[in-house]
C-alpha atoms as a PDB file:
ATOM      1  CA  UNK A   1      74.471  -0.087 249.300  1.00  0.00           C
ATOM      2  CA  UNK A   2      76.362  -2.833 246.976  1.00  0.00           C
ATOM      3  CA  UNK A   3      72.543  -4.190 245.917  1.00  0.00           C
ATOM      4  CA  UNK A   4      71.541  -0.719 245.166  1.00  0.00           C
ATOM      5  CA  UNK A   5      74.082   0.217 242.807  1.00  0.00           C
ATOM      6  CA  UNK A   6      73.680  -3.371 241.367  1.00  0.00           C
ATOM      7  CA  UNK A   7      70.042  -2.550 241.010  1.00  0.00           C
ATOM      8  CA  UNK A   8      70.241   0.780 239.665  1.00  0.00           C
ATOM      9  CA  UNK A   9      73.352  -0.611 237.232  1.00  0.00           C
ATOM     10  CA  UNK A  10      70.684  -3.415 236.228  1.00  0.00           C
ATOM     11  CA  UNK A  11      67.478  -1.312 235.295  1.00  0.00           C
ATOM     12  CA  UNK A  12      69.930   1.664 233.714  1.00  0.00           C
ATOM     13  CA  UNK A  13      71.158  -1.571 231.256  1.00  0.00           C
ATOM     14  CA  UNK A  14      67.722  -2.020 230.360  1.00  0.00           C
ATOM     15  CA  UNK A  15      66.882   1.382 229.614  1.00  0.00           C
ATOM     16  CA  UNK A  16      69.326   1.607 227.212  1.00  0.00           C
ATOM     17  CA  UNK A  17      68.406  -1.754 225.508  1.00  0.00           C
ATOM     18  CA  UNK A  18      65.189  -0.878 225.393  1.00  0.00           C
ATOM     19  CA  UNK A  19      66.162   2.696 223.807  1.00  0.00           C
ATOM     20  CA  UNK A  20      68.718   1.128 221.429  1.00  0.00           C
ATOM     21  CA  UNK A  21      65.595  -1.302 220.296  1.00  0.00           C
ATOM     22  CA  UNK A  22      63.208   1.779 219.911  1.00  0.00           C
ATOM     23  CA  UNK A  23      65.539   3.401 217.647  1.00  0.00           C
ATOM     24  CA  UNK A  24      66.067   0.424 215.670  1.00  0.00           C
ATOM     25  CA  UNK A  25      62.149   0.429 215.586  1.00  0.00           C
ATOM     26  CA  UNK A  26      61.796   3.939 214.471  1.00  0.00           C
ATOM     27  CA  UNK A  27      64.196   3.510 212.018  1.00  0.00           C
ATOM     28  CA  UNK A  28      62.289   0.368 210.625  1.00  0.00           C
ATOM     29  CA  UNK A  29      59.210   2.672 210.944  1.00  0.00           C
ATOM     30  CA  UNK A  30      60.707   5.409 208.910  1.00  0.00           C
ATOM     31  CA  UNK A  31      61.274   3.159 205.903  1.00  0.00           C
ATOM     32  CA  UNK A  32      58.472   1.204 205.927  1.00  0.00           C
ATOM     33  CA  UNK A  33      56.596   4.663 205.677  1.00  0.00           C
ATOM     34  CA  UNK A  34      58.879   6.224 203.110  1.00  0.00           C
ATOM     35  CA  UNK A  35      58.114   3.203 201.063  1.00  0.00           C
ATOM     36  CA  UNK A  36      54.704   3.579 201.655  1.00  0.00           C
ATOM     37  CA  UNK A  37      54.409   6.720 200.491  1.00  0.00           C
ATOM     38  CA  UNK A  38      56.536   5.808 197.581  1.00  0.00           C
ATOM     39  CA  UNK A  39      53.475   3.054 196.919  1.00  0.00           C
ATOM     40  CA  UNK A  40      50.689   5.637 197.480  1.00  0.00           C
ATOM     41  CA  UNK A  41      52.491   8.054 194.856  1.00  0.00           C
ATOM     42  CA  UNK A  42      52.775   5.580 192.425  1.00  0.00           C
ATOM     43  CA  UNK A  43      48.968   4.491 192.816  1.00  0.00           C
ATOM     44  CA  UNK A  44      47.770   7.848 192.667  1.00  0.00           C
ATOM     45  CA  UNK A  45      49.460   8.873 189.717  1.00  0.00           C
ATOM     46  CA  UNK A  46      47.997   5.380 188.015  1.00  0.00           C
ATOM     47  CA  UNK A  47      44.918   6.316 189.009  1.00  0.00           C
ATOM     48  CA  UNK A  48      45.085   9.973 187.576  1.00  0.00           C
ATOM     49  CA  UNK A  49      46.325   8.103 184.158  1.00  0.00           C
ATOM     50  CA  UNK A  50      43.521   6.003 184.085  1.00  0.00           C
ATOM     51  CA  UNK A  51      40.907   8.599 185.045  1.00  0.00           C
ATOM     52  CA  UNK A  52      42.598  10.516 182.114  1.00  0.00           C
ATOM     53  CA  UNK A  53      42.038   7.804 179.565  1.00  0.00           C
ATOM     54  CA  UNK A  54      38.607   7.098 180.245  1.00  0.00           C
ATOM     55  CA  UNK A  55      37.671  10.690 180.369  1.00  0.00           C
ATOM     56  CA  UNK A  56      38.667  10.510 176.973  1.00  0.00           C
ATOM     57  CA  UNK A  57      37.112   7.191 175.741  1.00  0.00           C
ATOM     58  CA  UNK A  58      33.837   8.669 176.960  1.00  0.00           C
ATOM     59  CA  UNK A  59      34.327  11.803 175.112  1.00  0.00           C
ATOM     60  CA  UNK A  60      34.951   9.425 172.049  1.00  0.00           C
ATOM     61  CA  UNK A  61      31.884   7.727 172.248  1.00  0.00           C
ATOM     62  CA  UNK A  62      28.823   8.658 170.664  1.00  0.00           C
ATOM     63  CA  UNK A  63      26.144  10.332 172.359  1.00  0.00           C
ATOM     64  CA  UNK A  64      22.993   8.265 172.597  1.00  0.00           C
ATOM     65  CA  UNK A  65      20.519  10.003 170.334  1.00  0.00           C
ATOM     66  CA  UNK A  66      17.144   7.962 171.431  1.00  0.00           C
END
């Protein structure tokens, strides 16, 4: 009964290790995607700047009469 209880004590300590690292993961997740997003927002509205600018270059240019 005394090795059971030692058992069950022993794999209920792991459970909760392995919990406490899974939130520490999720956590780590959550921020690296955050930031990621962050990134992605950034890029896209770089992107949308520079479509912008060479839309208008090529309106600037003149049209190729030959």
């Amino acid at each position: 009964m005394e090795a059971e209880l030692k058992s069950l004590e022993d794999k209920l300590a792991q459970i909760i290790e392995i919990c406490h690292r899974l939130r520490e993961d999720n956590h780590q997740l959550r921020q690296q995607l955050a930031s990621a997003l962050h990134d992605n927002k950034q890029l896209d509205d770089k992107i949308s700047s520079a479509t912008k600018r060479l839309e208008a270059l090529l309106q600037q240019m003149p049209e190729d009469t030959t």
